[in-house]
Structure formats: structure tokens, C-alpha cells
PDB file of N, CA and C in Angstrom:
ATOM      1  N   UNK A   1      -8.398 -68.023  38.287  1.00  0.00           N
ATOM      2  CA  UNK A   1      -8.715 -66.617  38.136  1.00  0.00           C
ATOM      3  C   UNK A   1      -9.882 -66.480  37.155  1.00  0.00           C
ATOM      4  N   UNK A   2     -11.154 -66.363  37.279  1.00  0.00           N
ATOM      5  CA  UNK A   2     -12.458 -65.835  36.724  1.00  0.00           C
ATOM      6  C   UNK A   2     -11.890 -64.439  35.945  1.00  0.00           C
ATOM      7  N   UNK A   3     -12.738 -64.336  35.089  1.00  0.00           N
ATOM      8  CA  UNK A   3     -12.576 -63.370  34.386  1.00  0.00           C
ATOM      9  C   UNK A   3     -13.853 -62.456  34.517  1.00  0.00           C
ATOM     10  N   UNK A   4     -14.086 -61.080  34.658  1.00  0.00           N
ATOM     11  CA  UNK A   4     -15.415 -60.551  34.633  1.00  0.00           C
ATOM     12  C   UNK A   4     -15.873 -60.256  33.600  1.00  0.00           C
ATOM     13  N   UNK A   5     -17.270 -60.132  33.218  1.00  0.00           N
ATOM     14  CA  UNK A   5     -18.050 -60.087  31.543  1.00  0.00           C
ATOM     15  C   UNK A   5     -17.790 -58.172  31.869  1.00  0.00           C
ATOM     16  N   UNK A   6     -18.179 -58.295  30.671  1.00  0.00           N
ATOM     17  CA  UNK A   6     -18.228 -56.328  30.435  1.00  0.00           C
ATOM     18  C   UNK A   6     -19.644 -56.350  29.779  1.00  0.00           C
ATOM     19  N   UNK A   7     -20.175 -55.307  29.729  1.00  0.00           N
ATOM     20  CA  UNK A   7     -21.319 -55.040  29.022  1.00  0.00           C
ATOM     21  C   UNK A   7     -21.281 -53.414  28.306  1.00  0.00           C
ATOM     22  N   UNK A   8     -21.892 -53.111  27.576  1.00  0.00           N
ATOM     23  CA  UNK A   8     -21.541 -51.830  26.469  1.00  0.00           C
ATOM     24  C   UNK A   8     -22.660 -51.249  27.375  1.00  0.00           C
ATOM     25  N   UNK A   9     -23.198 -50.002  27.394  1.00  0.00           N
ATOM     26  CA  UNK A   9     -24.195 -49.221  27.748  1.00  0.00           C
ATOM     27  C   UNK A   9     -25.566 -49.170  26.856  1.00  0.00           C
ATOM     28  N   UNK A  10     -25.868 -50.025  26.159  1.00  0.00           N
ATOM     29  CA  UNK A  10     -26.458 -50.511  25.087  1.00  0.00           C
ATOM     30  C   UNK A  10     -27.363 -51.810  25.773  1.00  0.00           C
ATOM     31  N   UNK A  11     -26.304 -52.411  25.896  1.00  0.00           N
ATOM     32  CA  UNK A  11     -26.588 -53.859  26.698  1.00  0.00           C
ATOM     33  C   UNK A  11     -26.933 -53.218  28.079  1.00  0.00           C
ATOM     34  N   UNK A  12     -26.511 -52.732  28.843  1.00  0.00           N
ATOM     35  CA  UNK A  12     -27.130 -52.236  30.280  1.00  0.00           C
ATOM     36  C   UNK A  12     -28.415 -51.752  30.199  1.00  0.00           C
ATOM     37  N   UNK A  13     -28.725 -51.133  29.285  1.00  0.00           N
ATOM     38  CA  UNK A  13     -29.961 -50.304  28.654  1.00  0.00           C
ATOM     39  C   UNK A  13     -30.804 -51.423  28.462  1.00  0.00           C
ATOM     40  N   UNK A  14     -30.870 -52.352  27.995  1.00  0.00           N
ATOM     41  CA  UNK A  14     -31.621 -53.325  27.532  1.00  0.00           C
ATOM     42  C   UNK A  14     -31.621 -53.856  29.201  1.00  0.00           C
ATOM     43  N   UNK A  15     -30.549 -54.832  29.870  1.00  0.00           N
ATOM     44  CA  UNK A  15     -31.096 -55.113  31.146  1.00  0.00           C
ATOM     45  C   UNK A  15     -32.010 -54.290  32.157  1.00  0.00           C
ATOM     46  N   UNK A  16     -31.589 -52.846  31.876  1.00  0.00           N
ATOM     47  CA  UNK A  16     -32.354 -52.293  32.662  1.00  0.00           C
ATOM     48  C   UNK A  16     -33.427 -51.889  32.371  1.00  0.00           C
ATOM     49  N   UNK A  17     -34.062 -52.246  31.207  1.00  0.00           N
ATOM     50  CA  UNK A  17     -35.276 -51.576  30.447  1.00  0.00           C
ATOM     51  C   UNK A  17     -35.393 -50.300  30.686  1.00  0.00           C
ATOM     52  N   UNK A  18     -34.009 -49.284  30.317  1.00  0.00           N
ATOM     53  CA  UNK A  18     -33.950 -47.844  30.048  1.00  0.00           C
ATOM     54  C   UNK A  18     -33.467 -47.911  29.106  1.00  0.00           C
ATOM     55  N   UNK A  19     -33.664 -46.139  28.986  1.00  0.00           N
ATOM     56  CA  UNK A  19     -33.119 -45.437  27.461  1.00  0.00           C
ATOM     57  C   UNK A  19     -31.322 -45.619  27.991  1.00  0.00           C
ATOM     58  N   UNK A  20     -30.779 -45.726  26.891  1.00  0.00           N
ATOM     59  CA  UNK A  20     -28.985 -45.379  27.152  1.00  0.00           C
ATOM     60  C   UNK A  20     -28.850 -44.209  27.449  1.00  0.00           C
ATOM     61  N   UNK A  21     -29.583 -43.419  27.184  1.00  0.00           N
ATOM     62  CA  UNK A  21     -28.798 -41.910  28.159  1.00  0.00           C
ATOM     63  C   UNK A  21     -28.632 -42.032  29.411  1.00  0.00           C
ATOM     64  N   UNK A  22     -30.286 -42.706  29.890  1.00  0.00           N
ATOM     65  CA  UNK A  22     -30.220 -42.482  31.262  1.00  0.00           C
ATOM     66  C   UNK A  22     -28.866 -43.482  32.215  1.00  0.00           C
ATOM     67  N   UNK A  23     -28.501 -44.929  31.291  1.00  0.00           N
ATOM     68  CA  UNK A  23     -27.449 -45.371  31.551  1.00  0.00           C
ATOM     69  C   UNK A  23     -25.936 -44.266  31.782  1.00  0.00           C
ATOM     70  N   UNK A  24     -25.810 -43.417  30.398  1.00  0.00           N
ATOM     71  CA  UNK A  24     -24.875 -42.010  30.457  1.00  0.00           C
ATOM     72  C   UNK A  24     -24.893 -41.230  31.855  1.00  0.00           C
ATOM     73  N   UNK A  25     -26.289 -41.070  32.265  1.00  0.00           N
ATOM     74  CA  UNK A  25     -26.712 -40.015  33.516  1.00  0.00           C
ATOM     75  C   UNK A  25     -26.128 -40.689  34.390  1.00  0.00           C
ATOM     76  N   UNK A  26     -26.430 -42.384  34.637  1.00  0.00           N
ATOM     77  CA  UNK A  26     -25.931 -43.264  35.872  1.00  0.00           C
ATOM     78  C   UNK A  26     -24.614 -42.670  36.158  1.00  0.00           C
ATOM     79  N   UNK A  27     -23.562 -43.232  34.833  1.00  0.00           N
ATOM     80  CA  UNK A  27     -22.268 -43.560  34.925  1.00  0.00           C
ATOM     81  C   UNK A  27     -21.874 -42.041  35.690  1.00  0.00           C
ATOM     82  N   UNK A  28     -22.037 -40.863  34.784  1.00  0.00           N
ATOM     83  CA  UNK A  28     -22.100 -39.093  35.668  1.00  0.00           C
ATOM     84  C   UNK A  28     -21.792 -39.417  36.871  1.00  0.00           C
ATOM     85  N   UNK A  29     -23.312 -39.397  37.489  1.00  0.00           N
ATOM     86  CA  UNK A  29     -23.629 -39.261  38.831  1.00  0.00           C
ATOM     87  C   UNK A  29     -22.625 -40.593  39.522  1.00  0.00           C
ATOM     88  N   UNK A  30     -21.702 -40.836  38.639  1.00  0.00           N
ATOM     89  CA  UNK A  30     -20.770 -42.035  39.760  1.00  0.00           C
ATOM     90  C   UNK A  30     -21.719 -43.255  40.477  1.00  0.00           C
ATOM     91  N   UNK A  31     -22.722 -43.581  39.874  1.00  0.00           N
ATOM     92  CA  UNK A  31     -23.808 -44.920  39.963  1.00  0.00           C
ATOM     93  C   UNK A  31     -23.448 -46.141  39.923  1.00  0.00           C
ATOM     94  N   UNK A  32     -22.498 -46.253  38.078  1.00  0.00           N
ATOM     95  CA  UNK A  32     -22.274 -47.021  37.732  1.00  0.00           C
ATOM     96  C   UNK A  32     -20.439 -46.995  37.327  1.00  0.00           C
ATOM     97  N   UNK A  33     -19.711 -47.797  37.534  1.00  0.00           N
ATOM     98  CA  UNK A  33     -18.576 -47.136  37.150  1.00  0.00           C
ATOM     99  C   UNK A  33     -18.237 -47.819  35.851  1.00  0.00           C
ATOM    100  N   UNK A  34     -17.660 -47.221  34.787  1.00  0.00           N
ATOM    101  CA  UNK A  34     -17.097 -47.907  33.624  1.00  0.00           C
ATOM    102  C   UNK A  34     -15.633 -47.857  33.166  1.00  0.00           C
ATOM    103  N   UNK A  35     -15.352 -48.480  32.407  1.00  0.00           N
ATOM    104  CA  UNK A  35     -14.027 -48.761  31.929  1.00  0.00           C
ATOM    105  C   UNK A  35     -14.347 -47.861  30.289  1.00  0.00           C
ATOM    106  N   UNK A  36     -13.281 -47.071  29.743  1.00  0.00           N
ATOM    107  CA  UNK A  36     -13.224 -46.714  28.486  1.00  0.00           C
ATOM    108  C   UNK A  36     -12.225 -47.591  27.868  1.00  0.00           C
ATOM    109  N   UNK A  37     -12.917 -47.997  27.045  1.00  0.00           N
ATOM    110  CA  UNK A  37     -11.829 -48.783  26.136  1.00  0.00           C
ATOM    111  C   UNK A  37     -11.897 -48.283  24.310  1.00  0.00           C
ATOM    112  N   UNK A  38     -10.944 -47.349  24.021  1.00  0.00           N
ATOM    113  CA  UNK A  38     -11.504 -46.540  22.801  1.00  0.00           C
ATOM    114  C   UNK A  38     -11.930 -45.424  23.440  1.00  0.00           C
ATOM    115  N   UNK A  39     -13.216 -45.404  22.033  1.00  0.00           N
ATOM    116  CA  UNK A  39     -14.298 -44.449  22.509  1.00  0.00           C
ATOM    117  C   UNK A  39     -15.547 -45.258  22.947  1.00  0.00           C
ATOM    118  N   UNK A  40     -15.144 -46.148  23.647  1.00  0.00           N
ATOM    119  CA  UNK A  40     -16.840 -47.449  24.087  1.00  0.00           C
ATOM    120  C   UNK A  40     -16.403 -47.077  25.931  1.00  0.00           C
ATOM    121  N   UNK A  41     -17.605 -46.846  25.924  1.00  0.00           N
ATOM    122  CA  UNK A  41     -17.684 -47.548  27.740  1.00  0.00           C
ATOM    123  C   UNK A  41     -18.213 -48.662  27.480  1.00  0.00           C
ATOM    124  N   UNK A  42     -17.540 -49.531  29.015  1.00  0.00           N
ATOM    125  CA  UNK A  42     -17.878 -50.874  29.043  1.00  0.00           C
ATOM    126  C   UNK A  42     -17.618 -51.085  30.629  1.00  0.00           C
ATOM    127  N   UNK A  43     -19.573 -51.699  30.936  1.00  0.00           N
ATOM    128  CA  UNK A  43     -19.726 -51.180  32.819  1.00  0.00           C
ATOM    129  C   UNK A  43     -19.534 -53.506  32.877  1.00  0.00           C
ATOM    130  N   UNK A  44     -18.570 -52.598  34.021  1.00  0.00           N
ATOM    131  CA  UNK A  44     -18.022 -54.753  34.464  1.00  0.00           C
ATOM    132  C   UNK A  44     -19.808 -55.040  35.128  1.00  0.00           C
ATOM    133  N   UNK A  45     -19.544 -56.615  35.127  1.00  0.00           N
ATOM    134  CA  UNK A  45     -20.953 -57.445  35.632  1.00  0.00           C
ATOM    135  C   UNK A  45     -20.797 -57.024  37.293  1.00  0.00           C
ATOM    136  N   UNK A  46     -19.969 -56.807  38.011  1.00  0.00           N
ATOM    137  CA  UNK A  46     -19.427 -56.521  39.222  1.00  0.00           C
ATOM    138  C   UNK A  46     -20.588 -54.903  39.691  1.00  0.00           C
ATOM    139  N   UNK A  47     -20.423 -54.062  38.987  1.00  0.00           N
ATOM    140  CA  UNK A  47     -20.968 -52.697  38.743  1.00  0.00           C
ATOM    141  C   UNK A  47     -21.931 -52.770  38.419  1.00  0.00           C
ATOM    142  N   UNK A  48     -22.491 -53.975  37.728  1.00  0.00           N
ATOM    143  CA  UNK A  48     -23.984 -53.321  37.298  1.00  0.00           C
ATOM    144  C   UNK A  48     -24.704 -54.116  38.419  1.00  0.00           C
ATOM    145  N   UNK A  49     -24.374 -55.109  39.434  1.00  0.00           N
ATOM    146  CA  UNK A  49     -24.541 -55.834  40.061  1.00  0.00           C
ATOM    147  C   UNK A  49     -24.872 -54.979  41.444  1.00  0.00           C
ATOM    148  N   UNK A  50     -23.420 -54.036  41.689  1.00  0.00           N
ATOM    149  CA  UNK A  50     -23.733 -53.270  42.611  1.00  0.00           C
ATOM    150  C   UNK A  50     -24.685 -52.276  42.776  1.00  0.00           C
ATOM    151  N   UNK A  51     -25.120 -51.905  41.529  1.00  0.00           N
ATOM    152  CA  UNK A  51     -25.786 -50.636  40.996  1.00  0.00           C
ATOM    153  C   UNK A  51     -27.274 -50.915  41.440  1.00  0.00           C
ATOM    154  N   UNK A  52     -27.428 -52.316  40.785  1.00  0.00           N
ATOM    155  CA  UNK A  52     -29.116 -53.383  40.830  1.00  0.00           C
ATOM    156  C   UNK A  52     -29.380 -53.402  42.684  1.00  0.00           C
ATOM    157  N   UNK A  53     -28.388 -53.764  43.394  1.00  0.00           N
ATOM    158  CA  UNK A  53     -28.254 -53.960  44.821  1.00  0.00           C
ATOM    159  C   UNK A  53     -28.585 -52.438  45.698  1.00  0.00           C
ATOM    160  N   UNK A  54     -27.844 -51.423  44.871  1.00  0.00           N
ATOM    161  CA  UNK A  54     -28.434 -50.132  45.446  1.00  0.00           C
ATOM    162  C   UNK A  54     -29.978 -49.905  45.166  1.00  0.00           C
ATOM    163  N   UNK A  55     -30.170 -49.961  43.696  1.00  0.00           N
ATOM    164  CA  UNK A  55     -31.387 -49.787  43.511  1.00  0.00           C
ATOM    165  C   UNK A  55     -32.961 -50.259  44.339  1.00  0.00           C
ATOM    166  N   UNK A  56     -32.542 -51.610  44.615  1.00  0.00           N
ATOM    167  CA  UNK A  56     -33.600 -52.290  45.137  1.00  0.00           C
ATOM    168  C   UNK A  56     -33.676 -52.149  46.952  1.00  0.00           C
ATOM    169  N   UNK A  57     -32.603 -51.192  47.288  1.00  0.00           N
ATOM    170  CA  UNK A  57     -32.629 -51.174  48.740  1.00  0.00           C
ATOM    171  C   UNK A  57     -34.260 -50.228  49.226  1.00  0.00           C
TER     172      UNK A  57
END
């Protein structure tokens, strides 16, 4: 059983060479989906994977 990485919206921001809001706007518009853990979102490698795959269509 693999385990999936998480990434903070911080770290997505940096892969995606955006501002973190616009990461905030993604997650909204149901783009990206995240997990709350606390008060942190945290988008699985699975999601940002799918997200990159929409993007580039």
C-alpha cells in the first residue's frame, strides 16, 4: 500500500509558479480538491496531477 504525498497550497503555489490565492480560487471553483487538516489545506499529489492533466489539454 503506497502512501500519497500531500502538499500545503504554498507548495502548489511554488509548483505552479502562482500566487496562493489563485491556488484558493482553484480549490473554489472545485479544480483542485483538498483535504483540511486543522486549519491547513493539503491538495494530495493525485489532485494536483489531475489538475496539471486538465490544464495542459
Amino acid at each position: 500500500m503506497t502512501e500519497e504525498k500531500f502538499y500545503t497550497v504554498e507548495e502548489v503555489a511554488q509548483i505552479l509558479k502562482v500566487n496562493p490565492m489563485t491556488v484558493y480560487r482553484r480549490v473554489k471553483e472545485g479544480k483542485l480538491k483538498v483535504y483540511k487538516v486543522g486549519r491547513v489545506f493539503r491538495i494530495g499529489e493525485k489532485s494536483l496531477q489531475n489538475y496539471l492533466a486538465l490544464v495542459k489539454k
